[in-house]
N, C-alpha and C. Protein backbone atom coordinates (compact mmCIF):
# COMPACT_ATOMS: atom_id res chain seq x y z
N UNK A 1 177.22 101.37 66.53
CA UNK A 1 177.73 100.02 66.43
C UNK A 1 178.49 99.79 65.13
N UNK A 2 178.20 100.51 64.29
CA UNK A 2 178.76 100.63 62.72
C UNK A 2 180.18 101.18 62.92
N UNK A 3 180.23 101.92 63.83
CA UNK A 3 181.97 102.30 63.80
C UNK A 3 182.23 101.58 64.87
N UNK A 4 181.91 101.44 65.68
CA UNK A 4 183.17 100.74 66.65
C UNK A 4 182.44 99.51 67.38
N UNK A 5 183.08 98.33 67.76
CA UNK A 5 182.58 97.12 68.21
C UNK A 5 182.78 97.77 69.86
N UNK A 6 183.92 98.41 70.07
CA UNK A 6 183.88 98.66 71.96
C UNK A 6 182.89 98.50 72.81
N UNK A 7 181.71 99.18 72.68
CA UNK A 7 180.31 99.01 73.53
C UNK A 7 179.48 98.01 72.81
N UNK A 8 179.86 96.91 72.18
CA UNK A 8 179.08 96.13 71.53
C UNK A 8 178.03 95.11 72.50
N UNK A 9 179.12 94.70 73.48
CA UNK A 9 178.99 93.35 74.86
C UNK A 9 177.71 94.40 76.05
N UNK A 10 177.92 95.43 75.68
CA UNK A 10 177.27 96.04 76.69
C UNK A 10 175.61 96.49 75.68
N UNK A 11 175.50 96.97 74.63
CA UNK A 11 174.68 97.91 73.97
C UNK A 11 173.76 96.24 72.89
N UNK A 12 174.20 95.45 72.18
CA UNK A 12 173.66 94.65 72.03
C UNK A 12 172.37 94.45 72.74
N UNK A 13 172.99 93.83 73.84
CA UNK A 13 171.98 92.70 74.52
C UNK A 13 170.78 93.78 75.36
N UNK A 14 171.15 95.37 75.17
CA UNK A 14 170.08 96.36 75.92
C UNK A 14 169.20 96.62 74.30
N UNK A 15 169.72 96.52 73.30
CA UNK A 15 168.53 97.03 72.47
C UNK A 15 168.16 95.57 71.97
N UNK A 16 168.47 94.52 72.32
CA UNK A 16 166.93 93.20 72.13
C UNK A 16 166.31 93.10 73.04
N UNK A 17 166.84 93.79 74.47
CA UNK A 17 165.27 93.61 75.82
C UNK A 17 164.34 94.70 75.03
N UNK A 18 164.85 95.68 74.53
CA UNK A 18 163.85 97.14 73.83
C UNK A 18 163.25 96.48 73.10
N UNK A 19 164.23 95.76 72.17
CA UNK A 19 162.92 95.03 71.01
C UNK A 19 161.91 94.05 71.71
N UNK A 20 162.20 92.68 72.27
CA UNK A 20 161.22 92.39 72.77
C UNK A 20 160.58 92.79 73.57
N UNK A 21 160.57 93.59 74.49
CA UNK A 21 159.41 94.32 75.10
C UNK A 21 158.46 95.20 74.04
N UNK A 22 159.30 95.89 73.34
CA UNK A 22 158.40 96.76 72.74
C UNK A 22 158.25 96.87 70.61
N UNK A 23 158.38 95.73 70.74
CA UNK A 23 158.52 95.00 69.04
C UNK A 23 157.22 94.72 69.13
N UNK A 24 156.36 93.94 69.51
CA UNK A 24 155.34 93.43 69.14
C UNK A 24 154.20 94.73 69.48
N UNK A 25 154.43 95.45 69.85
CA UNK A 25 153.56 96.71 69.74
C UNK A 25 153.55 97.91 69.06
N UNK A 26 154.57 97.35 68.05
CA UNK A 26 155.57 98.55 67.68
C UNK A 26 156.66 97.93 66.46
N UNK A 27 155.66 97.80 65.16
CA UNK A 27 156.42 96.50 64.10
C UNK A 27 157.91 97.69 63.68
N UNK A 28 157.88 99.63 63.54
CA UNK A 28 158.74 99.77 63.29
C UNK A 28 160.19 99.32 63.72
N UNK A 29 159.98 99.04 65.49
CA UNK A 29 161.20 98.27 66.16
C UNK A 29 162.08 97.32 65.90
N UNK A 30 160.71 95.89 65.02
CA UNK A 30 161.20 94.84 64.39
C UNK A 30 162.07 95.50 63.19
N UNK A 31 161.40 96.32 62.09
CA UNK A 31 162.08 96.84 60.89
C UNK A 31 163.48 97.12 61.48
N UNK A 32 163.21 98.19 62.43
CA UNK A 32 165.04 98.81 62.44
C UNK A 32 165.87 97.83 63.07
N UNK A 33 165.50 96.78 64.19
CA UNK A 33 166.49 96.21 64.74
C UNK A 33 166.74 95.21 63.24
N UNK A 34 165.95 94.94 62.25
CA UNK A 34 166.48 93.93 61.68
C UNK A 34 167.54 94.67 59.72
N UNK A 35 167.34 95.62 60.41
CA UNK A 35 168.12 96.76 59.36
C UNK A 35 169.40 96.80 60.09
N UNK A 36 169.20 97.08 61.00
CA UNK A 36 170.65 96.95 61.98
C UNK A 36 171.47 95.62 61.87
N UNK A 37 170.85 94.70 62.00
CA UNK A 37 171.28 93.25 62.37
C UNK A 37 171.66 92.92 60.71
N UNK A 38 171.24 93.39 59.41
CA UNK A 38 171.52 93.30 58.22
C UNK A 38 173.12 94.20 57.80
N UNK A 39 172.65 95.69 58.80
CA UNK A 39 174.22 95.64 57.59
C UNK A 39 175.33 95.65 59.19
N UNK A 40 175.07 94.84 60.34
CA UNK A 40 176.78 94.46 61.08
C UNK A 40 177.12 93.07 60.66
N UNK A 41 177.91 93.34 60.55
CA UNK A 41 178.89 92.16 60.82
C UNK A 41 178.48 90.58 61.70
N UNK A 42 177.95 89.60 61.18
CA UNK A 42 177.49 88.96 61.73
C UNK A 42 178.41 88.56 63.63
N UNK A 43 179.48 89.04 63.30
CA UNK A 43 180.02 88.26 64.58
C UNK A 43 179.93 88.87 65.72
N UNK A 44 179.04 90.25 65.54
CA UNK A 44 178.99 91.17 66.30
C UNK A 44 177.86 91.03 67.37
N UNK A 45 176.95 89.61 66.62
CA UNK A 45 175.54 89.16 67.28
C UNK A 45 176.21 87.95 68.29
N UNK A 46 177.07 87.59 68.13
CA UNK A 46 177.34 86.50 68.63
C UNK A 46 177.67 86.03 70.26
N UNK A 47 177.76 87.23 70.75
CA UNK A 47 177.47 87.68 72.24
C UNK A 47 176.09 87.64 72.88
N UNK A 48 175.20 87.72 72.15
CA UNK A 48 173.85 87.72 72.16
C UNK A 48 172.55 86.43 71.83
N UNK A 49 173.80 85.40 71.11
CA UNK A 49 172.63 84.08 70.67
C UNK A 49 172.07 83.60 71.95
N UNK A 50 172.44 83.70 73.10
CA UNK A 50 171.75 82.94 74.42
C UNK A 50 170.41 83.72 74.48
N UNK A 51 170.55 85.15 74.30
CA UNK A 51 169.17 85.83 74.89
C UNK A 51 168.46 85.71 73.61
N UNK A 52 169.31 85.49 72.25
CA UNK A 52 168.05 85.29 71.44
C UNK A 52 167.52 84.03 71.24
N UNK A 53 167.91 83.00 71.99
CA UNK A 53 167.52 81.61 71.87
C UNK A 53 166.34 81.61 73.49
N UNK A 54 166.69 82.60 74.49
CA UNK A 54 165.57 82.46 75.22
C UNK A 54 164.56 83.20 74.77
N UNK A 55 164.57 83.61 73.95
CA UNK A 55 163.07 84.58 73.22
C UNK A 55 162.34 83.69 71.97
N UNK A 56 162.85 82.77 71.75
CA UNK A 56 162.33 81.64 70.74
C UNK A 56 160.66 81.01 70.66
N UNK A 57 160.02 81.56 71.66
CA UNK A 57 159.06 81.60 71.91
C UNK A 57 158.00 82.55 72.10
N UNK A 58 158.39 83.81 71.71
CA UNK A 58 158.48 85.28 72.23
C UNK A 58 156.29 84.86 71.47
N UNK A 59 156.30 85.85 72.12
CA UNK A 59 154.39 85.68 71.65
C UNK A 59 154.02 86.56 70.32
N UNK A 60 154.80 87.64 69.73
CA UNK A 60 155.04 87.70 68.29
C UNK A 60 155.29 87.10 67.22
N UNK A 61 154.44 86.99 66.45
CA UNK A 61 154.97 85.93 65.38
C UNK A 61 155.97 86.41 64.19
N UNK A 62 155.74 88.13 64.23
CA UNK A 62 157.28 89.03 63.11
C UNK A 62 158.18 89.03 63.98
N UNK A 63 158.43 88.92 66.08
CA UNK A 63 159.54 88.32 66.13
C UNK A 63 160.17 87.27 66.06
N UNK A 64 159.15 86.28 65.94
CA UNK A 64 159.80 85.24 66.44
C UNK A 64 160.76 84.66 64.91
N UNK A 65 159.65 85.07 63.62
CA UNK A 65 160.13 85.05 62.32
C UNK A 65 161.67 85.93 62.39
N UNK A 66 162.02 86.82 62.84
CA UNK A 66 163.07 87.96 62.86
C UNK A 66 163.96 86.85 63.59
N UNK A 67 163.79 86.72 64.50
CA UNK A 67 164.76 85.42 65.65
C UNK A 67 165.06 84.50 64.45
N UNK A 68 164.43 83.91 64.14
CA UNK A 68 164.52 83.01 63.52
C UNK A 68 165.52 82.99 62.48
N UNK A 69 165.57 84.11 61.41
CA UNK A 69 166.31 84.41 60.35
C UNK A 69 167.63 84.99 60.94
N UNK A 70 166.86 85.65 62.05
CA UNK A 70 168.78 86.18 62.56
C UNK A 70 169.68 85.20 63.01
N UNK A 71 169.30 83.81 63.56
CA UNK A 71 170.03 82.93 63.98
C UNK A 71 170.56 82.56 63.02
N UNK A 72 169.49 81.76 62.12
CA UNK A 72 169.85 81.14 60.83
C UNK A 72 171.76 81.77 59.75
N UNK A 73 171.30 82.99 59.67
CA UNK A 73 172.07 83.97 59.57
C UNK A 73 173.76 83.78 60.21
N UNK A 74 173.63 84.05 61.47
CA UNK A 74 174.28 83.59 62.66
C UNK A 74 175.10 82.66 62.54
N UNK A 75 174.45 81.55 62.16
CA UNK A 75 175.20 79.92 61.95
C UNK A 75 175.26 79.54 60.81
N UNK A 76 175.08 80.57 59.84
CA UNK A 76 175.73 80.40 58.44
C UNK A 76 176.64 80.81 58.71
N UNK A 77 177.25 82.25 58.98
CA UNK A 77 178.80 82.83 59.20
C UNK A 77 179.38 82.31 60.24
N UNK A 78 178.89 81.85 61.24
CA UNK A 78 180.09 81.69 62.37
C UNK A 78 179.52 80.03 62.94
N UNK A 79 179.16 79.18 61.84
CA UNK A 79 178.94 77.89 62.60
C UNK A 79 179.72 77.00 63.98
N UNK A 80 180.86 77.35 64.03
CA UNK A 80 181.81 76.60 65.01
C UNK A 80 181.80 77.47 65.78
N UNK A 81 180.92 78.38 66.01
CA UNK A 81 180.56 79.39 67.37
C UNK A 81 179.03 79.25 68.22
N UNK A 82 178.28 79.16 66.89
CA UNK A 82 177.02 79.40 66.98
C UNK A 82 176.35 78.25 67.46
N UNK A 83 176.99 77.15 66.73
CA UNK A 83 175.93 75.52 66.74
C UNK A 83 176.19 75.40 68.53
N UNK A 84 176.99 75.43 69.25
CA UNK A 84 177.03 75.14 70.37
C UNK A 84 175.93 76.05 71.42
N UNK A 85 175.43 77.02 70.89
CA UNK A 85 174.48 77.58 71.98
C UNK A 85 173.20 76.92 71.09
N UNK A 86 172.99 76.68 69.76
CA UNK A 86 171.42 76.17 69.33
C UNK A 86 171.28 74.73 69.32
N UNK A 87 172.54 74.05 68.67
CA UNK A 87 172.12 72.92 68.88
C UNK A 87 171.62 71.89 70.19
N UNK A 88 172.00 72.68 71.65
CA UNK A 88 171.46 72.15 72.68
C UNK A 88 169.81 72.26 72.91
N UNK A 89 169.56 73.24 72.05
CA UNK A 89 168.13 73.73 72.27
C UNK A 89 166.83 72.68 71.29
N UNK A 90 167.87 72.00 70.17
CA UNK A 90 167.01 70.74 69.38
C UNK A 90 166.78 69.88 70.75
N UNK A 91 167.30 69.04 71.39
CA UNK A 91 166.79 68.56 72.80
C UNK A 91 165.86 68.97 73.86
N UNK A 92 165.41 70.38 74.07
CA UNK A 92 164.86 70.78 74.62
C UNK A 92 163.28 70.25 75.09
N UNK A 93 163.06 69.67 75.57
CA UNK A 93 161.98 69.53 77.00
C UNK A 93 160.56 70.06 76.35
N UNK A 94 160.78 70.96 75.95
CA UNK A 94 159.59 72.22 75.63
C UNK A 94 159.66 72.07 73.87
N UNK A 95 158.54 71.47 73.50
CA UNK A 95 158.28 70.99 72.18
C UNK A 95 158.48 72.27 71.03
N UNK A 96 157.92 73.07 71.45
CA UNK A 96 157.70 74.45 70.00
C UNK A 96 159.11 74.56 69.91
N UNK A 97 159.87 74.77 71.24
CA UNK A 97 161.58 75.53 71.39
C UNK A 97 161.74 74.50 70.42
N UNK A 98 161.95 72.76 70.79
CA UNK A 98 162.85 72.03 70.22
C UNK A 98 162.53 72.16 68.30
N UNK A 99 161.29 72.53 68.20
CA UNK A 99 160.98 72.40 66.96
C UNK A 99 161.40 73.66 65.78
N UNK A 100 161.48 75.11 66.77
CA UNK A 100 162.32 76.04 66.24
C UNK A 100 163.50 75.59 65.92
N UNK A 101 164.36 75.22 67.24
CA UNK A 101 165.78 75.05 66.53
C UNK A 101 166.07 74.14 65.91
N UNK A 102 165.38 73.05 65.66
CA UNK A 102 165.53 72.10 64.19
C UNK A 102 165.15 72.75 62.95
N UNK A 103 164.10 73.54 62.99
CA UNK A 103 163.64 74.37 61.89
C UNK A 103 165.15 75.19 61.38
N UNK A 104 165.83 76.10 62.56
CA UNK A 104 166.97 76.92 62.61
C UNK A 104 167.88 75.69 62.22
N UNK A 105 168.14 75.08 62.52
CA UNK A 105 169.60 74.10 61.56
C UNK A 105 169.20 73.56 60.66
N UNK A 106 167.78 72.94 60.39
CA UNK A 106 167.73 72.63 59.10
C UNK A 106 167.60 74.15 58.23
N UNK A 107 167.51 75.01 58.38
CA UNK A 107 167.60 76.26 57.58
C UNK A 107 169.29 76.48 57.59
N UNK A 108 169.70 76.19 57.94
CA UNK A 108 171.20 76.57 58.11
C UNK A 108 172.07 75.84 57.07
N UNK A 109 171.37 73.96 57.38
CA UNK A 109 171.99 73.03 56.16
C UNK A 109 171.47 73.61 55.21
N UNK A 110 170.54 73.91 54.55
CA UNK A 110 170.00 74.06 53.33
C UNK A 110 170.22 75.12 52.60
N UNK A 111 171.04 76.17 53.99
CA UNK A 111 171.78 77.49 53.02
C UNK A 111 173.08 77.64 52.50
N UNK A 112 173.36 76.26 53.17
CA UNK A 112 174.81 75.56 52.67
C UNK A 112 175.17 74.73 51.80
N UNK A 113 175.94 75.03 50.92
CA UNK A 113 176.47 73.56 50.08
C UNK A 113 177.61 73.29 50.56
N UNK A 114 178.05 73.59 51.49
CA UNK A 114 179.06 73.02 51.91
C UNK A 114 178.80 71.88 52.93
N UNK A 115 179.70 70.64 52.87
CA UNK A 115 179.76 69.10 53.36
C UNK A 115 179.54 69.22 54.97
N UNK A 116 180.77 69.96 54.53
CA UNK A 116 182.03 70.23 55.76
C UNK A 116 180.77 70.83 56.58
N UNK A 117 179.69 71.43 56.91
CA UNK A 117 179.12 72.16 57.48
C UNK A 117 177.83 71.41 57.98
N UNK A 118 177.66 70.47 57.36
CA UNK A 118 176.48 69.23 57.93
C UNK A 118 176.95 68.63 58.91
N UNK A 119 178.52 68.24 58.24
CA UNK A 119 179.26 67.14 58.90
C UNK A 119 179.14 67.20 60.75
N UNK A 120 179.62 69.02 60.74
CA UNK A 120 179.57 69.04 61.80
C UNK A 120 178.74 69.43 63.08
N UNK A 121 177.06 70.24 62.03
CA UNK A 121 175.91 70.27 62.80
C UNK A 121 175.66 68.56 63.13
N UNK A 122 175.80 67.79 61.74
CA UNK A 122 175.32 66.25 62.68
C UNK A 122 176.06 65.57 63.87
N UNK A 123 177.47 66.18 63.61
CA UNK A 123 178.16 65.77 64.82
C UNK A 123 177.84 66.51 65.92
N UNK A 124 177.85 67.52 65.94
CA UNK A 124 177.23 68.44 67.33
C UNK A 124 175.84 67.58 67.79
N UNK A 125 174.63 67.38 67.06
CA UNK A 125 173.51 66.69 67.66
C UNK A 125 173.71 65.72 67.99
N UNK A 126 174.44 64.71 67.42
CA UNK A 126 175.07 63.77 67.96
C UNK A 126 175.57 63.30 69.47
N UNK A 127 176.45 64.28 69.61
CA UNK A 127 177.50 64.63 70.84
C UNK A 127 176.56 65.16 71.80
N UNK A 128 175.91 66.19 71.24
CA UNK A 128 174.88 66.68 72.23
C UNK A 128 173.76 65.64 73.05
N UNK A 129 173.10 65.32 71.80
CA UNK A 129 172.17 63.73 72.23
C UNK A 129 172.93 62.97 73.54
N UNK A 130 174.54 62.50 73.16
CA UNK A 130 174.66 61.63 73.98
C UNK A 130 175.08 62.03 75.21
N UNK A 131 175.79 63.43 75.82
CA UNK A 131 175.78 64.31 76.94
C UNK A 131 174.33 64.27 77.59
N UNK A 132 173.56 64.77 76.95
CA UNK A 132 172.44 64.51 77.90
C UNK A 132 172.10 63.20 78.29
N UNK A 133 172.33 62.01 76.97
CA UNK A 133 171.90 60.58 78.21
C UNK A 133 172.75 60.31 78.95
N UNK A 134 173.77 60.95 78.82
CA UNK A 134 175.04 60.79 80.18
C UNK A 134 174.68 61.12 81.98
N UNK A 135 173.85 62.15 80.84
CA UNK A 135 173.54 63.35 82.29
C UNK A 135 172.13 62.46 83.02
N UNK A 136 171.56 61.96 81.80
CA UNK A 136 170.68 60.63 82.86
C UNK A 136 170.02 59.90 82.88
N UNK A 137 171.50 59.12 82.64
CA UNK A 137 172.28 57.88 83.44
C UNK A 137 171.90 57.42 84.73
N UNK A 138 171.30 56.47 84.98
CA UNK A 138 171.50 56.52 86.81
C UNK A 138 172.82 56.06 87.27
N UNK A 139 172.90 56.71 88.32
CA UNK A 139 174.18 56.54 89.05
C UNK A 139 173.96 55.95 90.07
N UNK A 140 174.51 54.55 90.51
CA UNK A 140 174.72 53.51 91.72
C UNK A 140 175.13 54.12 92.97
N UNK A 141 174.46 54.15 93.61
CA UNK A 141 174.83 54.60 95.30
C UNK A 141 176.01 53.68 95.65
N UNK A 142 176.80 54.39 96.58
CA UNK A 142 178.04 53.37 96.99
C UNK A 142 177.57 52.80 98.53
């Protein structure tokens, strides 16, 4: 993955089913996938935030810590990519999820001094918030 991005879309998303299946039985897995995930290129994960936002709950607590920092990570370098797959997940239904990914953006503001970068996680929750009361809305039978 260090030399070439080509098999990235394909090879990614097969070595985090390896890790979560076999990370929590097996902490060297966590070490190397997160040695890996340290020296690419953050944008190289970015094909992958959906499956790591459905593992946010994973029953490991060194993965879920690893998830956690890799997102964080994630939406420091590529915020106007990233906030759109986590910030839907602050809404989430399922209390621990919603409470990770507030944990994950407030870790994100706080690794930032930049304005410009609040401005627009608060606008994303924002926007997001009000899509979902859109979504329900009741709608009048004709």
């Amino acid at each position: 993955l260090s030399l070439s991005h080509r098999r990235s879309f394909e090879v990614m998303p097969r070595i985090f089913t390896i890790w979560f299946d076999y990370g929590a039985e097996h902490s060297q897995v966590t070490a190397q996938v997160m040695e890996v995930f340290e020296a690419l290129p953050k944008h190289q994960f970015l094909c992958c935030v959906p499956q790591l936002l459905s593992r946010l709950r994973h029953q490991s607590t060194s993965i879920r810590s690893a998830l956690q920092k890799m997102l964080v990570d994630i939406m420091v370098a590529h915020v106007d990519h990233a906030l759109w797959y986590v910030v839907p997940v602050v809404h989430s239904r399922d209390p621990e999820r919603s409470k990770m990914a507030k944990s994950i953006v407030s870790s994100t503001q706080s690794r930032s001094a930049d304005g410009e970068l609040r401005k627009k996680l608060s606008a994303a929750k924002e926007l997001i918030k009000e899509l979902i009361n859109t979504c329900n809305a009741p709608v009048a039978s004709r």
